[in-house]
Protein backbone atom coordinates (compact mmCIF):
# COMPACT_ATOMS: atom_id res chain seq x y z
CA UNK A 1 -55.07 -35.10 10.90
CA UNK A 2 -51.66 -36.61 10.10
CA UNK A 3 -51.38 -40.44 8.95
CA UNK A 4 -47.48 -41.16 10.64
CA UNK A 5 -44.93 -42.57 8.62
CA UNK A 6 -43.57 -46.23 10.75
CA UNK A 7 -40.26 -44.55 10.18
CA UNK A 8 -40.94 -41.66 11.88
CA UNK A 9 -42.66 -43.01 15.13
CA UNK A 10 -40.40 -42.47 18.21
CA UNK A 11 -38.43 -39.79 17.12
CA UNK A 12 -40.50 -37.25 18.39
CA UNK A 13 -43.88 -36.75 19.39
CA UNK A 14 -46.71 -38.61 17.63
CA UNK A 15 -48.77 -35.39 16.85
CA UNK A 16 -45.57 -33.98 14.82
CA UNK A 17 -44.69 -36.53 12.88
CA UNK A 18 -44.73 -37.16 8.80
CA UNK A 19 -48.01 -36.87 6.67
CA UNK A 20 -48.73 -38.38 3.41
CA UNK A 21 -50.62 -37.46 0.70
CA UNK A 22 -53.67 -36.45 1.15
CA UNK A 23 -57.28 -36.02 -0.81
CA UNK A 24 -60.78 -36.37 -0.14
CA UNK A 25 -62.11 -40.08 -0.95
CA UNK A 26 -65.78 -41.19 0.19
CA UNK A 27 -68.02 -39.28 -2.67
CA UNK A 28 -65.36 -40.81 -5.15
CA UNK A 29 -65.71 -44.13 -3.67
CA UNK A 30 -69.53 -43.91 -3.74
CA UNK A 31 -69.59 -42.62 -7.63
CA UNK A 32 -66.61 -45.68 -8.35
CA UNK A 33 -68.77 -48.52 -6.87
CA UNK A 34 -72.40 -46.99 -8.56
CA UNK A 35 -70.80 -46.01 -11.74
CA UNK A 36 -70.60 -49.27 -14.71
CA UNK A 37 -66.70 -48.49 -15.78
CA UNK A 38 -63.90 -47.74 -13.78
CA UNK A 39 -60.66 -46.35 -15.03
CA UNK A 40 -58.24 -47.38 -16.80
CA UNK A 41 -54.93 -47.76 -15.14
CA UNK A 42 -51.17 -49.02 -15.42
CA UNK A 43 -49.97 -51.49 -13.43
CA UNK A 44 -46.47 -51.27 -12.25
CA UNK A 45 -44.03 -52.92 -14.95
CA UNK A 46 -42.83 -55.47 -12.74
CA UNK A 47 -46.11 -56.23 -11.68
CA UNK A 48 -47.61 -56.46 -15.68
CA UNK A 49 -44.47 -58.70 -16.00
CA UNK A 50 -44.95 -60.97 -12.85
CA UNK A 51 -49.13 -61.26 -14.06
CA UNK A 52 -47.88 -62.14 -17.55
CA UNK A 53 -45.52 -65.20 -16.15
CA UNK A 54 -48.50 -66.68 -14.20
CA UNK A 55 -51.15 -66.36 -17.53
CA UNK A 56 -52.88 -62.97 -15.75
CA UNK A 57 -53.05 -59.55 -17.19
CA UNK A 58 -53.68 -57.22 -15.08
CA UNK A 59 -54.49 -54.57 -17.79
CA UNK A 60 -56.75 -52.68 -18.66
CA UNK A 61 -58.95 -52.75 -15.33
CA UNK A 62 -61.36 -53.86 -14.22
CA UNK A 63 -58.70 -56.41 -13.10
CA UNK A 64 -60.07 -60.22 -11.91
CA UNK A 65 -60.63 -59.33 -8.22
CA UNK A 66 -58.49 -62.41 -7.33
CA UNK A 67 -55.74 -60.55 -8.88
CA UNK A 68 -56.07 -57.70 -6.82
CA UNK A 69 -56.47 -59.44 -3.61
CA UNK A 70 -53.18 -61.69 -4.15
CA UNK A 71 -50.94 -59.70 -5.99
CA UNK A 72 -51.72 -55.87 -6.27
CA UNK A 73 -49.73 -53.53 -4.19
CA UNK A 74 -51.27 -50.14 -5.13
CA UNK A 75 -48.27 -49.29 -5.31
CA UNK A 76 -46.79 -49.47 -1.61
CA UNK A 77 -43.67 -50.20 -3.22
CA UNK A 78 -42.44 -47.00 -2.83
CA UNK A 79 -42.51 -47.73 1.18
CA UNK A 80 -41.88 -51.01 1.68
CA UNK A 81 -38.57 -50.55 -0.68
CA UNK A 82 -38.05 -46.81 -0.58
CA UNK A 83 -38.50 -46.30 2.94
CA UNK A 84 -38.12 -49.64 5.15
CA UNK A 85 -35.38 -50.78 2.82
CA UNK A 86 -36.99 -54.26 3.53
CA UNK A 87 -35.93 -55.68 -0.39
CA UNK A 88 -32.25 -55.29 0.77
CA UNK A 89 -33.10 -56.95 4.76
CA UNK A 90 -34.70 -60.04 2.75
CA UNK A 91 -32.50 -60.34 -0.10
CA UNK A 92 -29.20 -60.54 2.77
CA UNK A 93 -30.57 -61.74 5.70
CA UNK A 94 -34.11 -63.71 5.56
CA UNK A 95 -33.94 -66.73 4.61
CA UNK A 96 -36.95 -69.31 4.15
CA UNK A 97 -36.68 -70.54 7.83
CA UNK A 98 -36.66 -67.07 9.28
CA UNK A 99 -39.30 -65.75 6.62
CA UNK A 100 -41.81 -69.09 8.35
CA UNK A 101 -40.84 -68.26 11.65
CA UNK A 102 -42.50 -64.66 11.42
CA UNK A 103 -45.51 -66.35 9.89
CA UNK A 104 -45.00 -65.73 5.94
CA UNK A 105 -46.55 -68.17 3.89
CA UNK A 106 -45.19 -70.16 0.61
CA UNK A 107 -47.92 -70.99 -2.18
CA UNK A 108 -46.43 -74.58 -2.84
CA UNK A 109 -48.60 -74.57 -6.51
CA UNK A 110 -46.00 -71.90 -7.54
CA UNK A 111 -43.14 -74.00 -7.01
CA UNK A 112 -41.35 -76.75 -9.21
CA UNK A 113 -41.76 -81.01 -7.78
CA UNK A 114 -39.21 -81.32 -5.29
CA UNK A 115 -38.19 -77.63 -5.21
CA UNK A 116 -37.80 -77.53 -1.75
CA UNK A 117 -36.30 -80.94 -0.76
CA UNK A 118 -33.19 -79.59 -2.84
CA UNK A 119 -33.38 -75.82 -1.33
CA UNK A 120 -31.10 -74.37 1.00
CA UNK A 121 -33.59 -73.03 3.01
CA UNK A 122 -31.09 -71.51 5.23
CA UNK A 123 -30.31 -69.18 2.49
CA UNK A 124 -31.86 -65.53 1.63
CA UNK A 125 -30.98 -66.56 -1.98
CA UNK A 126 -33.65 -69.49 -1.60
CA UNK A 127 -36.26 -66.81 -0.53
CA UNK A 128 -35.09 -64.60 -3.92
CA UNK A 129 -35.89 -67.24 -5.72
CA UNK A 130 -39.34 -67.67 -3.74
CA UNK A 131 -40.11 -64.06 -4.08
CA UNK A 132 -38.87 -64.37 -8.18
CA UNK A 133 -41.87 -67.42 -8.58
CA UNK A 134 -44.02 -65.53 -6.74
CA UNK A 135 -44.48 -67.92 -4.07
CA UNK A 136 -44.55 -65.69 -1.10
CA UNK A 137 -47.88 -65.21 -0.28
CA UNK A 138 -48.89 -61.41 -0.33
CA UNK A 139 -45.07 -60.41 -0.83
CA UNK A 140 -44.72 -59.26 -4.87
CA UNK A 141 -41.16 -57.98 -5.82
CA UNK A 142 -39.39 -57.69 -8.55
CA UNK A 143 -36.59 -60.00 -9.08
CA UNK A 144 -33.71 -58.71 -11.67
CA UNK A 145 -31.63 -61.42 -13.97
CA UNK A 146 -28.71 -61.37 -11.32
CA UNK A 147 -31.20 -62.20 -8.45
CA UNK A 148 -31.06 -58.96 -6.67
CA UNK A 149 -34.69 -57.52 -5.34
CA UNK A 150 -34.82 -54.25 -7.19
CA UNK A 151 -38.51 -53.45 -5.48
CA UNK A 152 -40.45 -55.08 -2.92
CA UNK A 153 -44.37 -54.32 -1.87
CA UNK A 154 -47.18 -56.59 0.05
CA UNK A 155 -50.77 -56.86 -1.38
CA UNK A 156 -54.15 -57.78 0.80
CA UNK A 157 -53.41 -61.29 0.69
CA UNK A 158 -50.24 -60.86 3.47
CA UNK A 159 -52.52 -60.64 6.16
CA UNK A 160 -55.65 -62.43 4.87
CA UNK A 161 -54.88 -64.95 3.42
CA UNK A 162 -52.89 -68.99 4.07
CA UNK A 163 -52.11 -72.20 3.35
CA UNK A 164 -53.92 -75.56 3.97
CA UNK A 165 -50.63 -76.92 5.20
CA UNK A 166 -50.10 -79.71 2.57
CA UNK A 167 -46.47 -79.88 1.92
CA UNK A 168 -44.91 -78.44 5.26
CA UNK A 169 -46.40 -76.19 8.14
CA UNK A 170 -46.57 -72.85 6.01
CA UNK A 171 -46.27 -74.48 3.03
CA UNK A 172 -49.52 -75.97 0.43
CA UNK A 173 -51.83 -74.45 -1.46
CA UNK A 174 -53.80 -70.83 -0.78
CA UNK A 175 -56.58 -70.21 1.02
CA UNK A 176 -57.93 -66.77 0.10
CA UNK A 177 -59.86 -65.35 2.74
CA UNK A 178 -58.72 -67.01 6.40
CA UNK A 179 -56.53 -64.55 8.29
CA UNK A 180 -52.83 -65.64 8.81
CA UNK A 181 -52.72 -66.17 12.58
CA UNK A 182 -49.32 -67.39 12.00
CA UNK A 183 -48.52 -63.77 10.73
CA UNK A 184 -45.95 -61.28 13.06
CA UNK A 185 -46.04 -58.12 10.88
CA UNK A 186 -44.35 -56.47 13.47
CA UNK A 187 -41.69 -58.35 13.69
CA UNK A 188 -41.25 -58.35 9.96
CA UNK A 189 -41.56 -54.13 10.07
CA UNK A 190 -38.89 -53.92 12.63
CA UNK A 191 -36.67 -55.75 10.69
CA UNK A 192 -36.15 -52.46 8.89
CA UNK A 193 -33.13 -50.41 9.43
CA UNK A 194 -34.60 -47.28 9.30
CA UNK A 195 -36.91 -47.76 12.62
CA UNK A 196 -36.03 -46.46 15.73
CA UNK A 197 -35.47 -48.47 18.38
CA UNK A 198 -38.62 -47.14 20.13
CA UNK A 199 -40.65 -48.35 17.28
CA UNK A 200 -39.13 -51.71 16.52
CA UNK A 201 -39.72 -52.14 20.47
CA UNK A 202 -43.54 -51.39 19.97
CA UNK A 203 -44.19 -53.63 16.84
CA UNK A 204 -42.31 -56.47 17.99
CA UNK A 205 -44.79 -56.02 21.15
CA UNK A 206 -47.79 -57.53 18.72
CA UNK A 207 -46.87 -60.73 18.23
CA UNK A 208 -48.56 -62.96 15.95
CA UNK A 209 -51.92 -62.88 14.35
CA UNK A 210 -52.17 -59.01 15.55
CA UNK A 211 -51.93 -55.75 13.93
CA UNK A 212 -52.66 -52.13 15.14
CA UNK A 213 -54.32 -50.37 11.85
CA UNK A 214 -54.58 -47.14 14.11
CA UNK A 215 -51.10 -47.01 15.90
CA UNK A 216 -49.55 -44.76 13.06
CA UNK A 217 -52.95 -42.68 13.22
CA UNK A 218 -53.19 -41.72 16.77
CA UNK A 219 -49.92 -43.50 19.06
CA UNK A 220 -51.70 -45.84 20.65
CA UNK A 221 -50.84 -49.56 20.72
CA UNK A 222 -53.22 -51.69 21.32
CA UNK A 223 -52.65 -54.45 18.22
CA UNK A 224 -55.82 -56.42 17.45
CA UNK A 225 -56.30 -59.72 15.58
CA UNK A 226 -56.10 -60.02 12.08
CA UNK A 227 -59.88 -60.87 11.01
CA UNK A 228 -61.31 -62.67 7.91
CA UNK A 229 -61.74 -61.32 4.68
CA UNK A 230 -64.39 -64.00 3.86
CA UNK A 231 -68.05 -64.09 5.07
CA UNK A 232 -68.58 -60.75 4.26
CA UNK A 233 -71.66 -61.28 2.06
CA UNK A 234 -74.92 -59.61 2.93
CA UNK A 235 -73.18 -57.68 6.39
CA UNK A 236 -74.04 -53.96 6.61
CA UNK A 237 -69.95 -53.55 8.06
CA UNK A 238 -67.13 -55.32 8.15
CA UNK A 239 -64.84 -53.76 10.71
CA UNK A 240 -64.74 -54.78 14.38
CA UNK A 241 -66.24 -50.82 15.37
CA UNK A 242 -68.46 -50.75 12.04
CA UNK A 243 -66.68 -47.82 10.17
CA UNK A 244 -67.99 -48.41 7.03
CA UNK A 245 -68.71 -51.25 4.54
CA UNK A 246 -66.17 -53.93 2.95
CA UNK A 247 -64.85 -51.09 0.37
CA UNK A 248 -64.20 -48.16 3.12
CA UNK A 249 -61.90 -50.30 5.26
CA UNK A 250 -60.33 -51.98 2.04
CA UNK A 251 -59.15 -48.09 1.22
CA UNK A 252 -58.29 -47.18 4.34
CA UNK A 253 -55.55 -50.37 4.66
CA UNK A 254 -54.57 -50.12 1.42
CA UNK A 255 -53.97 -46.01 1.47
CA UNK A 256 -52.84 -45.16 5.32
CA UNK A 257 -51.57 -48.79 6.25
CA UNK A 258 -50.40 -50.37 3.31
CA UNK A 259 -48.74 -47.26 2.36
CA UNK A 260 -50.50 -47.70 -1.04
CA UNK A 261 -50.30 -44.53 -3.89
CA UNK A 262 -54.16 -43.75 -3.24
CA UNK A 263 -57.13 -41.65 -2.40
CA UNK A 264 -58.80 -41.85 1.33
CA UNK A 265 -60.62 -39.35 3.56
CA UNK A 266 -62.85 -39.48 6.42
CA UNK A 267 -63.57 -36.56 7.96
CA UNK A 268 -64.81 -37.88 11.20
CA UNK A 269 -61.35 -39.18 11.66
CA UNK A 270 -59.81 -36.15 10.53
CA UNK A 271 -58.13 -38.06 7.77
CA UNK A 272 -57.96 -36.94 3.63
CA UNK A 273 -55.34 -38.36 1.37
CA UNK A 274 -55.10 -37.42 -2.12
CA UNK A 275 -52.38 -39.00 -4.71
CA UNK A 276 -52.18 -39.15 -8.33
CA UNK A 277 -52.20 -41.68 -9.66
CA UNK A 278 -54.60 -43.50 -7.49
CA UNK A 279 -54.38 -46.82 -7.49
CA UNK A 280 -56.82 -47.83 -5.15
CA UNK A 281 -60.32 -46.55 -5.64
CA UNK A 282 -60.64 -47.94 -9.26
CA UNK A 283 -60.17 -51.47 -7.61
CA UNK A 284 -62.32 -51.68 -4.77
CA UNK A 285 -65.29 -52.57 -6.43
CA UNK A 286 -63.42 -55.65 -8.14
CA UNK A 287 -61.83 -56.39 -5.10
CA UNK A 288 -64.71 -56.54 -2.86
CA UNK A 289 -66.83 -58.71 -5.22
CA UNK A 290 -64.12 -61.43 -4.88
CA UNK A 291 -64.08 -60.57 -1.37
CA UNK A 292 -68.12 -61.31 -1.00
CA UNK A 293 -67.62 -64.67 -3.09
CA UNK A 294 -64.87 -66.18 -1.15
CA UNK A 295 -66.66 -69.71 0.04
CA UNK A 296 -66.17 -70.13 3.75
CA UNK A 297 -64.55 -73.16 4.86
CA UNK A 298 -66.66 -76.23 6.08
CA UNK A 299 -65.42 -77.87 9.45
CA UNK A 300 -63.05 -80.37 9.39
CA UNK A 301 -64.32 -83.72 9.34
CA UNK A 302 -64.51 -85.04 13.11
CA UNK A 303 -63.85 -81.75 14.70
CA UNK A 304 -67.07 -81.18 16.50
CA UNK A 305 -69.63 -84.01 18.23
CA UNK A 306 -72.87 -83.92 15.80
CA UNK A 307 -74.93 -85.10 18.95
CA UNK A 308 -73.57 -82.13 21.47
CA UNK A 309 -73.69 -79.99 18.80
CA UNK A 310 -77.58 -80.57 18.11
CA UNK A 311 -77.75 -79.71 21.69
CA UNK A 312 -76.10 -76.68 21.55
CA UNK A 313 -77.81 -75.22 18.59
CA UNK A 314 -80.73 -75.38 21.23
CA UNK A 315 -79.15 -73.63 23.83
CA UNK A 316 -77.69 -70.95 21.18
CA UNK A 317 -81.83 -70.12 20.65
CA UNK A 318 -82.93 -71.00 23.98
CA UNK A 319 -81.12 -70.48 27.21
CA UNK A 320 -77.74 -68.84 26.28
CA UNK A 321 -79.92 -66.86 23.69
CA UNK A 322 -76.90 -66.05 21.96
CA UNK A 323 -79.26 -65.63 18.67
CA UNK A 324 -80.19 -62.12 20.16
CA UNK A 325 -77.42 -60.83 18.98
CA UNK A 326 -75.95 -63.42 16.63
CA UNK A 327 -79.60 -63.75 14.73
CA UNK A 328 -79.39 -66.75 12.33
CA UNK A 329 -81.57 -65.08 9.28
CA UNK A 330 -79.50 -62.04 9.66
CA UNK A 331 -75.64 -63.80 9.12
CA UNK A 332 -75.10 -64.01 12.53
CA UNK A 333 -75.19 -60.63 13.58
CA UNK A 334 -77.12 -57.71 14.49
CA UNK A 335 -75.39 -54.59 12.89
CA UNK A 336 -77.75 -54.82 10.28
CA UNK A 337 -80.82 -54.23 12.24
CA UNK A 338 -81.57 -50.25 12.58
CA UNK A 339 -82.06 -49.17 16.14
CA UNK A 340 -82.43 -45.62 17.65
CA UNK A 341 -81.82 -44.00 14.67
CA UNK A 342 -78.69 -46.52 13.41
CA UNK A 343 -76.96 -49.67 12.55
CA UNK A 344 -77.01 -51.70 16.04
CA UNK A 345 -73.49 -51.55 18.15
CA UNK A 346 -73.02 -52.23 21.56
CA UNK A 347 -70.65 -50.82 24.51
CA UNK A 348 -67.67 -52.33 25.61
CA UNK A 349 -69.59 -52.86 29.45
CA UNK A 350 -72.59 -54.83 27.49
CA UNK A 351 -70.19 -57.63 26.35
CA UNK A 352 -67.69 -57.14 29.25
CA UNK A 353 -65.17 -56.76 26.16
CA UNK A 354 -61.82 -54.04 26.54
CA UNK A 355 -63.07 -50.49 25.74
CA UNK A 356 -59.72 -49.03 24.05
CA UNK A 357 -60.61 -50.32 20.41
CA UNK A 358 -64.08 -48.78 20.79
CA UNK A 359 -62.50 -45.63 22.36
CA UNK A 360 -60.24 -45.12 19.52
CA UNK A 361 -62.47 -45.09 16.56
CA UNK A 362 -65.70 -42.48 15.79
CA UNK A 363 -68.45 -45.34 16.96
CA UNK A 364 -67.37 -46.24 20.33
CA UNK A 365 -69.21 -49.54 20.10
CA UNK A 366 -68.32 -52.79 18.75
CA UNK A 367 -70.55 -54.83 15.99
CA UNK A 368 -71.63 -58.55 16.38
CA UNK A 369 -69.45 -60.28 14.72
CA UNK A 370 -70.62 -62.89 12.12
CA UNK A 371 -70.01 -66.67 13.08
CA UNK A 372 -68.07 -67.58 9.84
CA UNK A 373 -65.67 -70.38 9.83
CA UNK A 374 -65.02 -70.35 13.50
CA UNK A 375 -63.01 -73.31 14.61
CA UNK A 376 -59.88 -72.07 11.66
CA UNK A 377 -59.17 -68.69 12.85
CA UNK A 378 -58.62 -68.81 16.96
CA UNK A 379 -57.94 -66.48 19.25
CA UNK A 380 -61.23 -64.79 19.38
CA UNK A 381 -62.78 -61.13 20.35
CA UNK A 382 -61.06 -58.30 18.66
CA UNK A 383 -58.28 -58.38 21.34
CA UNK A 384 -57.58 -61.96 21.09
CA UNK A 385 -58.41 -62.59 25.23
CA UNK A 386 -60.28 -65.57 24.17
CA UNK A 387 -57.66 -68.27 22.85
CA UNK A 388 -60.45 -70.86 22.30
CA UNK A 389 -64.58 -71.58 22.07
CA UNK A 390 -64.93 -72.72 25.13
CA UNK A 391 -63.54 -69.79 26.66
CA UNK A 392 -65.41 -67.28 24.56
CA UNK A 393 -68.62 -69.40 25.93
CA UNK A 394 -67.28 -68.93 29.58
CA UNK A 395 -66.80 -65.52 28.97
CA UNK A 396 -70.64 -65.02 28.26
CA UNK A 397 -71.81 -67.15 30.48
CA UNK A 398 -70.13 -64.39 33.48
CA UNK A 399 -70.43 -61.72 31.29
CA UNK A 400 -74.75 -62.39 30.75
CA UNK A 401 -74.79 -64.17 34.14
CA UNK A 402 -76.47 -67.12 32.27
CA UNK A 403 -75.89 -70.10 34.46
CA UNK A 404 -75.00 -72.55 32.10
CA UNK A 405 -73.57 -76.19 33.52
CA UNK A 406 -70.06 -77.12 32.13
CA UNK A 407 -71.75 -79.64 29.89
CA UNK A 408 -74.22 -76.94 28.38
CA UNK A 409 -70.77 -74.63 27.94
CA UNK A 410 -69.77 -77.57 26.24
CA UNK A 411 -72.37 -78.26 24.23
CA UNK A 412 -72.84 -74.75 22.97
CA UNK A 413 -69.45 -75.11 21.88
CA UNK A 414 -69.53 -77.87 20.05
CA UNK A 415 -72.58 -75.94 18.03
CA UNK A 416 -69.92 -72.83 17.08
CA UNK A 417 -67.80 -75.34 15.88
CA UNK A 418 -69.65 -75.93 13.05
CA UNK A 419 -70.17 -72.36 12.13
């Protein structure tokens, strides 16, 4: 099976297109998380220089798993830089306005008082100097003496991680964790000169909040929103079609999306990618543990009625019986529970949900998805045709034919709120 290259896509037909490295991954990651040491390895010397500045050191691993999450690239560098070009697109023509209008966030704790009432943030020098303090979230480069971007790679945090808003809207402190709905990845990939027209037309067709993790794999585009990366604790899987636990789909991003320097292989998929060094597997471990201890978010203070709310929980175990599925001792979900044989999916028709995701992946069902911080990361389902509670309530109520009154829909979703 070939992995295909972004820059490739759309100059001739999908099946023919560029492979990466390849070698076989899931007995190594199975020995890596079991085993007590992991490797060690060398970080990339901008990267050992950019920890050093911010008090980290990313050597020898095991690494802090915060560290991997918000600033290691496994070495995607090499694509990001050597194949989009996208250091030279940012350094002449993205400047902090454009970089918030596609969604990027700026970690305001990494920047000077009053650094950006003075900033031209017209400028692409302004987001050099951004990228030099490390304040783009999930964007690391490395920033020469002259202010030129000499490499350029993103890290986990890009897509799953944001900001609490504080200073200006993409601009405060992190939040580790919370997907960045904000975030238009395609529109930031096909500002790369080397894409074809055909391609730039496709990933500028996502939009925000929405990535395609398979498009590259199999042609398809069907984009799919960005999920959490918190509330992962004590859930069998973690993917939308239950591929494999938090560590499998951290590998497979970080090798066949991220463009990482890595091992990954699943046969079922027809995928195995093997490249020395690898600078994924000997992470995962470190990076999933922070991944399982990110806290989730409590809701806002008066964004849900306490009184409908009590109501609703009712419902959510009574009529609706939404804890089926969702069970409450079990995280809010199902996919734990073993049933004929396996981990419990269902079919697109039993949730009246769109089959292609399912149809593309080697399950063909979709997991119920934990209720984990609900009201901070709209739209909802895995294709985003829910833009709010109330709707994915409505959906149920047609889809189970449950013959709830508008002010039990209501009530029910004043209950998820508080998820």
């Amino acid at each position: 099976m070939r992995i295909i290259r972004w820059t490739e896509i759309g100059r001739q037909a999908v099946t023919s297109l560029m492979a990466v490295e390849r070698v076989s991954l899931l007995g190594v990651i199975a020995a890596v998380l079991a085993c007590a040491e992991q490797p060690t390895l060398t970080a990339p010397a901008g990267q050992r220089v950019a920890a050093e500045r911010r008090g980290e050191t990313p050597l020898p691993f095991p690494a802090s798993g915060r560290f991997i999450f918000r600033h290691w690239t496994f070495g995607d560098e090499r694509f990001w830089t050597d194949t989009l070009h996208l250091n030279s697109v940012v350094e002449t023509g993205v400047s902090p306005a454009t970089a918030l209008a596609v969604g990027l966030k700026v970690d305001a704790e990494r920047l000077p008082p009053g650094f950006l009432g003075s900033a031209d943030l017209k400028s692409p020098a302004t987001t050099v100097e951004l990228l030099r303090r490390h304040a783009v979230v999930g964007v690391e480069a490395e920033v020469t003496g002259d202010r030129h971007i000499e490499r350029l790679g993103i890290t986990c945090a890009l897509c799953h991680s944001t900001v609490d808003n504080s200073v200006a809207p993409g601009v405060g402190r992190r939040i580790d964790g919370l997907p960045n709905g904000d975030l238009n990845v395609g529109a930031i990939v096909a500002l790369s000169p080397a894409l074809p027209a055909s391609a730039k037309t496709v990933f500028n067709s996502w939009g925000p909040g929405k990535y395609d993790a398979e498009f590259n794999r199999d042609g398809i585009n069907s984009p799919v929103v960005i999920p959490p990366a918190l509330g992962l604790k004590g859930v069998a899987r973690e993917t939308y079609t239950a591929e494999g636990p938090v560590s499998y789909w951290n590998a497979y991003v970080a090798v066949t999306q991220m463009h990482g320097h890595g091992d990954f292989s699943d046969p079922a998929l027809g995928i195995a990618i093997d490249q020395t060094p690898d600078l994924v597997t000997p992470v995962l471990r470190a990076l999933r543990e922070y991944q399982l201890r990110l806290p989730i978010p409590h809701p806002p203070a008066g964004s849900f009625d306490p009184e409908a709310a009590e109501r609703g929980a009712a419902l959510f175990v009574g009529k609706a019986n939404c804890a089926r599925c969702h069970i409450p001792a079990a995280h809010f979900t199902d996919v734990n529970i073993v049933r004929r044989g396996g981990l419990t999916l269902h079919t697109p028709a039993e949730t009246c949900t769109d089959p292609v995701r399912a149809g593309r992946l080697k399950n063909h069902g979709y997991r119920t998805t934990p209720l984990r911080a609900l009201s901070q990361h709209p739209p909802y389902f895995h294709d985003g045709s829910a833009a709010t509670l109330l709707d994915v309530v409505r959906h149920y109520d047609r889809c189970m034919t449950l013959g709830l009154s508008a002010q039990q829909q209501s009530d029910l979703t004043e209950f998820l709120k508080t998820r």
